[in-house]
N, C-alpha and C. Protein backbone atom coordinates (compact mmCIF):
# COMPACT_ATOMS: atom_id res chain seq x y z
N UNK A 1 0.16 -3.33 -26.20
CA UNK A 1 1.16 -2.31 -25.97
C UNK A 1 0.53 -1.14 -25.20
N UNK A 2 1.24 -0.65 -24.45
CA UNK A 2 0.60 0.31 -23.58
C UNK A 2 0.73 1.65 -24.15
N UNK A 3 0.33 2.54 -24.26
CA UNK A 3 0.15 4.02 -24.70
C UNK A 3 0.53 4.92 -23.51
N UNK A 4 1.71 5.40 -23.56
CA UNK A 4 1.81 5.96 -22.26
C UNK A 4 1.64 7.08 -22.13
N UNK A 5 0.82 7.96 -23.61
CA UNK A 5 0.70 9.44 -23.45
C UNK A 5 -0.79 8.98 -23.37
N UNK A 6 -1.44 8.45 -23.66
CA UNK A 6 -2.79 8.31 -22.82
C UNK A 6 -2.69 8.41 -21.62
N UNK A 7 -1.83 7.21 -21.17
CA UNK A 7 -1.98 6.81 -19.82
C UNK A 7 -1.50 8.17 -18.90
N UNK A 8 -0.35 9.11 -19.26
CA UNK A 8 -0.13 10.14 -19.09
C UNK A 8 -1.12 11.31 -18.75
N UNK A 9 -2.13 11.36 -19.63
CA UNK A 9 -3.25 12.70 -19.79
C UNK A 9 -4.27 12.09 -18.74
N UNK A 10 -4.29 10.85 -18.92
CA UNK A 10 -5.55 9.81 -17.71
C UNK A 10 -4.64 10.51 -16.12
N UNK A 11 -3.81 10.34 -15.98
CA UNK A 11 -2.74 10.69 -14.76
C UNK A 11 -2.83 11.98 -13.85
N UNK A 12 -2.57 13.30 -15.14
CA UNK A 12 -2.56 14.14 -15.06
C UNK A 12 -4.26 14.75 -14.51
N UNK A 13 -5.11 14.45 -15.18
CA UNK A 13 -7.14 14.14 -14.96
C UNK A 13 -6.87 13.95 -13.85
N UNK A 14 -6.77 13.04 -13.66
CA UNK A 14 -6.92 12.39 -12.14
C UNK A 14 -6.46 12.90 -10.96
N UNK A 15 -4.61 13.83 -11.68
CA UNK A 15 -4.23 14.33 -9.93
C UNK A 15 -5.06 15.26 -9.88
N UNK A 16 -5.48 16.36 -10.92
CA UNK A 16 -6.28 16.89 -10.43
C UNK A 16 -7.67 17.35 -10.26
N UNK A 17 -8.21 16.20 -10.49
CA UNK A 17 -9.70 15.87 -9.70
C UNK A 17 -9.41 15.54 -8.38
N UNK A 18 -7.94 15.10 -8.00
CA UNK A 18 -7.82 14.35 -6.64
C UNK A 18 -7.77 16.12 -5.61
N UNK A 19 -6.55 16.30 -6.06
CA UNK A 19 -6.23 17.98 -5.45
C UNK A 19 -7.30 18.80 -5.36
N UNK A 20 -8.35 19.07 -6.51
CA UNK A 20 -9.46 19.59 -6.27
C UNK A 20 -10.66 19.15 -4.80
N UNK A 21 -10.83 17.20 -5.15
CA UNK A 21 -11.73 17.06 -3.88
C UNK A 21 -10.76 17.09 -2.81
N UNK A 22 -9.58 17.11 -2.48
CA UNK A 22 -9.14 17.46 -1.12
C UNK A 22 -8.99 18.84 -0.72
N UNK A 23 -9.33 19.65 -1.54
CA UNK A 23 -9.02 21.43 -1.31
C UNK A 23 -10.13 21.58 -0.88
N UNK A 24 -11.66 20.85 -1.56
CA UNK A 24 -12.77 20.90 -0.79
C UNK A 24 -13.41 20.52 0.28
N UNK A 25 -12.13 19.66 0.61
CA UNK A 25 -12.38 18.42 1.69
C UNK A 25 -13.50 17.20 1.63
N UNK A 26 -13.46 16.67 0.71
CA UNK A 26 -14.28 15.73 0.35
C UNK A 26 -13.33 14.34 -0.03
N UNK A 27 -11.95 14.26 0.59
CA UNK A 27 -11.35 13.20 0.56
C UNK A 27 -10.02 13.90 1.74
N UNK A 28 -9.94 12.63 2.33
CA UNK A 28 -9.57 13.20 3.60
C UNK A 28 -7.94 12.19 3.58
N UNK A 29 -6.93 13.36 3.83
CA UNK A 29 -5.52 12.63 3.31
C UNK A 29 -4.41 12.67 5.44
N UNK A 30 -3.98 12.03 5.11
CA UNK A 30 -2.56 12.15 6.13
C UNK A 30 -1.47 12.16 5.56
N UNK A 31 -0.91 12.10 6.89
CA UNK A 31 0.77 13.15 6.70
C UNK A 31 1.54 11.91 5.36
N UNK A 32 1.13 10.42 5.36
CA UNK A 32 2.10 9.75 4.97
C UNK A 32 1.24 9.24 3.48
N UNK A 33 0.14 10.13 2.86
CA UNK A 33 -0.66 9.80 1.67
C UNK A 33 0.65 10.49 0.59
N UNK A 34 0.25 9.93 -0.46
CA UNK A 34 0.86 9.91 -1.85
C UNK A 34 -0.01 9.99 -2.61
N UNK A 35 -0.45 11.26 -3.19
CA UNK A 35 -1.26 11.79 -4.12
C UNK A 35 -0.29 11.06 -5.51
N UNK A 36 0.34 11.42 -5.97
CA UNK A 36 0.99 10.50 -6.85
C UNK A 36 0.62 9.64 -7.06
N UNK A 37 0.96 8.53 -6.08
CA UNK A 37 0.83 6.89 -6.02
C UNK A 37 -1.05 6.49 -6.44
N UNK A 38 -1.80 7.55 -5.82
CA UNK A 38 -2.98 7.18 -6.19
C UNK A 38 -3.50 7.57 -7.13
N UNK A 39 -2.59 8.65 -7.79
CA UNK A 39 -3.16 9.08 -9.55
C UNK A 39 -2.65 8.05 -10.33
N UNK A 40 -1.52 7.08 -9.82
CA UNK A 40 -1.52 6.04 -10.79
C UNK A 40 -2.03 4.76 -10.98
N UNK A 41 -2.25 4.30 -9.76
CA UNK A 41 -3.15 3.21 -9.60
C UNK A 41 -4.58 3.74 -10.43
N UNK A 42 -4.73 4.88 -9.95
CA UNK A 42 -6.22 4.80 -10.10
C UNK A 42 -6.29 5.00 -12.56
N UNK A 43 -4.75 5.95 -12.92
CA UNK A 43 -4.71 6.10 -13.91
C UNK A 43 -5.01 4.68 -14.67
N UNK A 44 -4.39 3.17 -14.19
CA UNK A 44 -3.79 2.46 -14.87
C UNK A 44 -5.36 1.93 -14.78
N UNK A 45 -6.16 1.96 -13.46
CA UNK A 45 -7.25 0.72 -13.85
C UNK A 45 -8.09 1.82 -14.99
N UNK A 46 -8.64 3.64 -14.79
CA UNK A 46 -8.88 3.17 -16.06
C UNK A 46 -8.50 3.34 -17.46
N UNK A 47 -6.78 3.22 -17.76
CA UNK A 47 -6.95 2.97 -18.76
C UNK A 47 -6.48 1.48 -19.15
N UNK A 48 -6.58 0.47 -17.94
CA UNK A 48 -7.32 -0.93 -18.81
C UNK A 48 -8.57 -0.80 -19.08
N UNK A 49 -9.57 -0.05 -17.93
CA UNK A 49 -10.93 -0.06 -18.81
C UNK A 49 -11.28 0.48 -20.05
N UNK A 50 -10.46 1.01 -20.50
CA UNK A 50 -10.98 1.91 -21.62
C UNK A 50 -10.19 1.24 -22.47
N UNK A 51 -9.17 0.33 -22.66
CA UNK A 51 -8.51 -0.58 -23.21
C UNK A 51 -9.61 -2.08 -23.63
N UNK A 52 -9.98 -2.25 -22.24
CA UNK A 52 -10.81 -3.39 -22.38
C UNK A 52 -12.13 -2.64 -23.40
N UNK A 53 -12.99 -1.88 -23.23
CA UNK A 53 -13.92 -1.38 -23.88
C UNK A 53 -13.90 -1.46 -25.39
N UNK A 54 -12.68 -0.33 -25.84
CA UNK A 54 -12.16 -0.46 -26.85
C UNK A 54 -11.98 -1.95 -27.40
N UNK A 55 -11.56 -2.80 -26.88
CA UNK A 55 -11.43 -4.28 -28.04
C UNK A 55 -12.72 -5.13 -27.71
N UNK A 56 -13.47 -4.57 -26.79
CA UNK A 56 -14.77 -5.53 -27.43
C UNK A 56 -15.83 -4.78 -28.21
N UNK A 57 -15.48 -3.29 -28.60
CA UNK A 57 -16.10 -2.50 -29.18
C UNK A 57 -15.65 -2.55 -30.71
């Protein structure tokens, strides 16, 4: 079952670590990027990793 207020707070981390390295310019975006779209991809792999961790732990 998925936890979606984890997966939520993992989401939220992520946009903004993302917003931070592009304000510094250390990730380089165009007109047609989706900051969104990549806080969730990137949310979901890790919280399978931390899913996966958790059950062999």
């Amino acid at each position: 079952m998925v936890n979606y207020i984890v997966l939520y707070k993992i989401r939220k981390r992520v946009k903004k670590i993302l917003k931070d390295k592009i304000s510094d310019g250390e990730l380089a975006t165009t007109k047609t990027s989706c900051l969104g779209c990549l806080a969730d991809d990137i949310s979901w792999e890790i919280y399978y990793l931390m899913k996966e961790k958790k059950e062999e732990g």
